[in-house]
N, C-alpha and C. Protein backbone atom coordinates (compact mmCIF):
# COMPACT_ATOMS: atom_id res chain seq x y z
N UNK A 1 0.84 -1.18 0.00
CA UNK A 1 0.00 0.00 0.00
C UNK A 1 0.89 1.25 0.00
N UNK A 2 0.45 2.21 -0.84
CA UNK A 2 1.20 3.61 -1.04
C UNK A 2 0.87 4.36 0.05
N UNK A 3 1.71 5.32 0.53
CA UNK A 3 1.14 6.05 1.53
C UNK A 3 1.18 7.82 1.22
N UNK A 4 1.08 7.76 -0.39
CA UNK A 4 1.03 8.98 -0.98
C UNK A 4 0.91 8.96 -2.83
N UNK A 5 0.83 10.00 -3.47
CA UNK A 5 1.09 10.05 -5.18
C UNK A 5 2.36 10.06 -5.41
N UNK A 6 2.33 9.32 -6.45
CA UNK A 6 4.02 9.03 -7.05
C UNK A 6 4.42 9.73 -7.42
N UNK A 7 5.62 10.07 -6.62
CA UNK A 7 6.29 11.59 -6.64
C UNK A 7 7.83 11.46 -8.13
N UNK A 8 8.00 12.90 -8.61
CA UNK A 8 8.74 12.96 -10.20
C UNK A 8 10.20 11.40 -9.96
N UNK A 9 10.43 11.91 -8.78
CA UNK A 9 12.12 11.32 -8.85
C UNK A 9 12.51 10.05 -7.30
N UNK A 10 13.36 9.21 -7.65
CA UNK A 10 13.42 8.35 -6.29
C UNK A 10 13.53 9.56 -5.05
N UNK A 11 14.23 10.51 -4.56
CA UNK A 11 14.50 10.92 -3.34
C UNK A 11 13.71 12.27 -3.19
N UNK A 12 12.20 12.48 -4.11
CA UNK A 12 11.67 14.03 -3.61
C UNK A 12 11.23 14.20 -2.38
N UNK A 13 10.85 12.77 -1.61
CA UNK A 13 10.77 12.66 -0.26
C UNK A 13 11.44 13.24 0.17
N UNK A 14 12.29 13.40 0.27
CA UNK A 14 13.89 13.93 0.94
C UNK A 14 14.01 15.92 0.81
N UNK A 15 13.70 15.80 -0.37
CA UNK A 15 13.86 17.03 -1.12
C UNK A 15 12.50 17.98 0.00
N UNK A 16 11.53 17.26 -0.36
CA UNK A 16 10.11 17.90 0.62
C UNK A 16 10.56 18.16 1.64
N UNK A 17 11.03 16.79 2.77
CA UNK A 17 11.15 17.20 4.19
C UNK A 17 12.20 17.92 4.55
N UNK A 18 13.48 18.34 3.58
CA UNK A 18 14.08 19.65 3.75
C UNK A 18 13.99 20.76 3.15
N UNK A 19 12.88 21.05 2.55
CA UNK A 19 12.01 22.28 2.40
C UNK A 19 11.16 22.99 3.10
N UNK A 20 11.07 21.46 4.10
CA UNK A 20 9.81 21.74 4.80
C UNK A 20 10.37 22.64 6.70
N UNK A 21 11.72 21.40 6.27
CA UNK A 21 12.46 21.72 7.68
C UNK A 21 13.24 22.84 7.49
N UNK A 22 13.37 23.44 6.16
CA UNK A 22 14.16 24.97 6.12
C UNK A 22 13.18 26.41 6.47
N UNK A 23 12.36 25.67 5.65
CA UNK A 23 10.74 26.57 6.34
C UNK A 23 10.23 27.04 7.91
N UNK A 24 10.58 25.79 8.42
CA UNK A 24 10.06 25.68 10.28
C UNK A 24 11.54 26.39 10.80
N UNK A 25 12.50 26.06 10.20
CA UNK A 25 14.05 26.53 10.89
C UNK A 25 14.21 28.28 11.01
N UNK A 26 13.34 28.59 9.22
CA UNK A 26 13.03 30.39 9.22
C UNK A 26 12.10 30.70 10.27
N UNK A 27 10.98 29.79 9.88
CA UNK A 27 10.13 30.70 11.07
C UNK A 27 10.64 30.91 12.53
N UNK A 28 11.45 29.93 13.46
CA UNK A 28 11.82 29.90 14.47
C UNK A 28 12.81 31.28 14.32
N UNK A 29 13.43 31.22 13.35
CA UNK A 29 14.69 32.43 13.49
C UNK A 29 13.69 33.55 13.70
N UNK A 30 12.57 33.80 12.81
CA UNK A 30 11.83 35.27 12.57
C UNK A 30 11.37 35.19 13.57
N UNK A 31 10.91 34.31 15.27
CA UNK A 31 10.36 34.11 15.91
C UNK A 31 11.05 35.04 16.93
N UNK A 32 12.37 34.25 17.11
CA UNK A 32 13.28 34.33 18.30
C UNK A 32 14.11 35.83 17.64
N UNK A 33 14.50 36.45 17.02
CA UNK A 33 15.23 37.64 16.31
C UNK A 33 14.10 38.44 16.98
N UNK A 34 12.80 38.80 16.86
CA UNK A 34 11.89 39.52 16.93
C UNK A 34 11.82 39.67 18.36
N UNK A 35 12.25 39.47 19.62
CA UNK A 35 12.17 39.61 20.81
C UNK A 35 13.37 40.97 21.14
N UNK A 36 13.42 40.80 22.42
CA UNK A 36 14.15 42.10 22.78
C UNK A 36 15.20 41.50 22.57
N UNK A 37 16.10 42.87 21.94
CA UNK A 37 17.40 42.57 21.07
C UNK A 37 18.34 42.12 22.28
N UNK A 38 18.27 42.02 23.51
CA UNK A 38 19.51 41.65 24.68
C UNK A 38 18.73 40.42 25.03
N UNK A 39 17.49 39.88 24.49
CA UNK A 39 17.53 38.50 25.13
C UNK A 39 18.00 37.25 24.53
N UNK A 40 18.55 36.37 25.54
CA UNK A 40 19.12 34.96 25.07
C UNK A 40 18.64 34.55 23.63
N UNK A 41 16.97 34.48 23.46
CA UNK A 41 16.94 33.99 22.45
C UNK A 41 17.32 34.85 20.73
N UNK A 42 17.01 35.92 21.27
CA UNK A 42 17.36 36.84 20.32
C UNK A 42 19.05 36.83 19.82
N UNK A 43 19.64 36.84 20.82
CA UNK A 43 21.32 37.06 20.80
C UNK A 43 21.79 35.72 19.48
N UNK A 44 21.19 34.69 20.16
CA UNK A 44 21.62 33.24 19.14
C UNK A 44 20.35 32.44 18.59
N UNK A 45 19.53 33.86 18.22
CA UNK A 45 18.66 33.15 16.98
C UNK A 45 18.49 32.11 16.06
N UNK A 46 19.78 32.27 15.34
CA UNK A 46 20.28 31.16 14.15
C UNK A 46 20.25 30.10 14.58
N UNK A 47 21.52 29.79 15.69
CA UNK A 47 21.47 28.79 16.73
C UNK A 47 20.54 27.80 16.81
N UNK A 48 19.78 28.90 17.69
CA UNK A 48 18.60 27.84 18.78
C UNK A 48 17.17 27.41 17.31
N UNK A 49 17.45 28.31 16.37
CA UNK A 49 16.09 28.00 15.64
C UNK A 49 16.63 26.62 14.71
N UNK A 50 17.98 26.50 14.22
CA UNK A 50 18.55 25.28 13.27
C UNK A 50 18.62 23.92 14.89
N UNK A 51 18.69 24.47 15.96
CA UNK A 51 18.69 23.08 16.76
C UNK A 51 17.33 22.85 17.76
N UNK A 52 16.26 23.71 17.22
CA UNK A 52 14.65 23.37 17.53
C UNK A 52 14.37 22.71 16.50
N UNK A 53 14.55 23.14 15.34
CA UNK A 53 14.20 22.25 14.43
C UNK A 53 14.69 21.06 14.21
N UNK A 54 15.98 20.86 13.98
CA UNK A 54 16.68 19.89 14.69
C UNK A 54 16.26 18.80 15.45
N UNK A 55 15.85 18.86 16.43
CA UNK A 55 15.92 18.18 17.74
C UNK A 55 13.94 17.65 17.44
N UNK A 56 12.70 18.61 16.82
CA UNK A 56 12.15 18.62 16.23
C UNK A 56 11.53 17.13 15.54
N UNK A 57 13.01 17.75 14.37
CA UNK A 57 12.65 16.66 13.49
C UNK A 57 13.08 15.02 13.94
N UNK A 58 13.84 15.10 14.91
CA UNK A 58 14.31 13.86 15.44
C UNK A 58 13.80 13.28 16.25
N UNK A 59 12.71 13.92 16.89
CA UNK A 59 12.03 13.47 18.12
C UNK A 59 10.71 13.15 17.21
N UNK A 60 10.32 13.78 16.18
CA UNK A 60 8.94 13.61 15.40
C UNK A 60 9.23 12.36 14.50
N UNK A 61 10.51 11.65 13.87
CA UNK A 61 10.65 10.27 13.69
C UNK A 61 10.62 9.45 14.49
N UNK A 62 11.77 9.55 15.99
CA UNK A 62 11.34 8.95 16.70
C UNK A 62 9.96 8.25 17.04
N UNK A 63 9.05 9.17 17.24
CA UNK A 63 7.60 8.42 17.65
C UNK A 63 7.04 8.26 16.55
N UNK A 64 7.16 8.78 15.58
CA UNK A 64 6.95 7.67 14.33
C UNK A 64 6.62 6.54 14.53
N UNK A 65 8.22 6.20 14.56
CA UNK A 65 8.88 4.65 14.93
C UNK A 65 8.10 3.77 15.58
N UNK A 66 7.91 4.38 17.11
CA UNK A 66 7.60 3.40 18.43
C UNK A 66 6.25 4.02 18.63
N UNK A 67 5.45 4.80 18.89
CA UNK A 67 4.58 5.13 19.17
C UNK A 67 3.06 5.15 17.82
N UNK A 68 3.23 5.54 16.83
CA UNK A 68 1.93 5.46 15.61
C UNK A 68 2.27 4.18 15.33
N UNK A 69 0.93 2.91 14.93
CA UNK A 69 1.14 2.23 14.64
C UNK A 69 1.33 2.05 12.89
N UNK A 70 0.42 2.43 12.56
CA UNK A 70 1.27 2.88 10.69
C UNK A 70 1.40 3.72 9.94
N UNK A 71 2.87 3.83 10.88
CA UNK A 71 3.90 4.59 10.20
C UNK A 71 5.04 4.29 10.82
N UNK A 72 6.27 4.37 9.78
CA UNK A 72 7.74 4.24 10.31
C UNK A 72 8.26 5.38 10.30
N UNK A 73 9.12 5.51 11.23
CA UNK A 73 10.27 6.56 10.80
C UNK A 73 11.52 6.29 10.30
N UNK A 74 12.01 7.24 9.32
CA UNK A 74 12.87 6.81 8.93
C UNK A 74 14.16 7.75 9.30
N UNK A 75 15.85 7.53 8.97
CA UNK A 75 16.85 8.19 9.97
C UNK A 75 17.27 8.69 8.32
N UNK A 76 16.81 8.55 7.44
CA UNK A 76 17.20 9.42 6.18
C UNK A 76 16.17 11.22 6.51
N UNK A 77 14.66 10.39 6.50
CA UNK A 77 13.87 11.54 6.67
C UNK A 77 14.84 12.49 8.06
N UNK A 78 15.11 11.73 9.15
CA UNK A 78 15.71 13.08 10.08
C UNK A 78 16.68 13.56 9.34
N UNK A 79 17.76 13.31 8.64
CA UNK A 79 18.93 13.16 8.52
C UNK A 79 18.69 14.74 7.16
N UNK A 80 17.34 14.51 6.62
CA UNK A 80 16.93 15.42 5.46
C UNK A 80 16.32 16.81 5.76
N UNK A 81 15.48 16.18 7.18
CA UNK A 81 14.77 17.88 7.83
C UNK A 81 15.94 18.06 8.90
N UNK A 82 17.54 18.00 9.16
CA UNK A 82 18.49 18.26 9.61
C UNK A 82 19.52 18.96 8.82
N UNK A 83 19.52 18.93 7.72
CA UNK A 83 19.96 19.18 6.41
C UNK A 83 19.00 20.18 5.66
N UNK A 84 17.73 20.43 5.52
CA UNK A 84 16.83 21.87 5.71
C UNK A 84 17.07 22.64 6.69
N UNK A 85 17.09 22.12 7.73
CA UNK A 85 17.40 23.18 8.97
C UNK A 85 18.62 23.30 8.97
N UNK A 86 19.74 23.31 9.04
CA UNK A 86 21.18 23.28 8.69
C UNK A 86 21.60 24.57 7.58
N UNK A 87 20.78 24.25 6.47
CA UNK A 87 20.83 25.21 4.81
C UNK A 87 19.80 26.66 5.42
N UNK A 88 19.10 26.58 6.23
CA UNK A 88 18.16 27.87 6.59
C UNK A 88 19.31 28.46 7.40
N UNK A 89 20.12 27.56 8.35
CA UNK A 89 21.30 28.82 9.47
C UNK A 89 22.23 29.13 8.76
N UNK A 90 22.52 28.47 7.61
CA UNK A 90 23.74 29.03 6.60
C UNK A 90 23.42 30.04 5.92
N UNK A 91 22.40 29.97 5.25
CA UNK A 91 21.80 30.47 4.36
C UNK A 91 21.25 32.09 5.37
N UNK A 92 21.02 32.16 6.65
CA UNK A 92 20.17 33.08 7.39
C UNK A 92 21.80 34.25 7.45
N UNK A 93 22.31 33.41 8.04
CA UNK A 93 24.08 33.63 8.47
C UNK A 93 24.41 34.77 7.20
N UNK A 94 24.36 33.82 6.19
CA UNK A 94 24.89 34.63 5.01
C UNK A 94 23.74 36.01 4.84
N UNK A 95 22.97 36.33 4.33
CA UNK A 95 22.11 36.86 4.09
C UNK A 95 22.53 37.88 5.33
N UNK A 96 22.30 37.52 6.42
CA UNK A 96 22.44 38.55 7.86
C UNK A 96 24.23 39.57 7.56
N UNK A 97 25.19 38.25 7.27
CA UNK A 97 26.39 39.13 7.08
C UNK A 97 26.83 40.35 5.59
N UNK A 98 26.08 40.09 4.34
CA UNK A 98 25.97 40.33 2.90
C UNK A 98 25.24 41.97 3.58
N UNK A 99 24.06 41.69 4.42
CA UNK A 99 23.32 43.07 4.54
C UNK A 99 24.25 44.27 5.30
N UNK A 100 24.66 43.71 6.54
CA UNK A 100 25.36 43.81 7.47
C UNK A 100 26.34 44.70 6.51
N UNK A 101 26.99 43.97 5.71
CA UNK A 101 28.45 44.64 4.83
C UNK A 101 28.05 46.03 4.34
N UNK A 102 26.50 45.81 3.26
CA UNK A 102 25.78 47.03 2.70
C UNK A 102 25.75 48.13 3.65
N UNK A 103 25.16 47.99 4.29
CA UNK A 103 24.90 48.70 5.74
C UNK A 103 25.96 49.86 5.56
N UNK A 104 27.50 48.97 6.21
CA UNK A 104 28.52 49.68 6.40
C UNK A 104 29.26 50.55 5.72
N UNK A 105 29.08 50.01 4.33
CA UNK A 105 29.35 50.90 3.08
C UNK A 105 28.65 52.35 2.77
N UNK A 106 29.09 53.29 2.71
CA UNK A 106 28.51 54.49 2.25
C UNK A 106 28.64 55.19 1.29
């Protein structure tokens, strides 16, 4: 039994759940940045939002696994929304330092 439509290529699975996990990794950053600029979460935004998601996606296979009875989890799927969330703090990083430079320039 399928447990979805047959997707273009073998690994778009993969491709989805780190689109999906670069998505949840932004929102956490736009979450935690948006607080008062001297608090913890604000200070290491990037951080804490690539290892909520993170931690997230690893705990949401987990019970996959052991807890729903059909469905598995799989350690590619974490390994893929770890690798979305990963490309959102690089990707945030860059973007934050590129503006940062503009900024300084006059």
């Amino acid at each position: 039994m399928k447990d979805g439509p047959d997707l273009p290529f073998a690994f778009a699975d993969k491709v989805i759940h780190a689109g999906i996990y670069f998505i949840f990794a932004l929102a956490w950053f736009l979450a935690f940045s948006k607080r008062e600029k001297t608090s913890f979460f604000a200070k290491n935004a990037i951080f804490l939002s690539v290892l909520f998601a993170i931690l997230y996606g690893i705990i949401m296979e987990f019970m996959q696994e052991t807890l729903i009875e059909n469905r598995h989890g799989d350690w590619l799927d974490a390994l893929a929304n770890s690798a979305g969330a990963i490309l959102a703090g690089i990707l945030i990083k860059y973007y934050l330092g590129y503006r940062i430079k503009l900024k300084t320039k006059i």
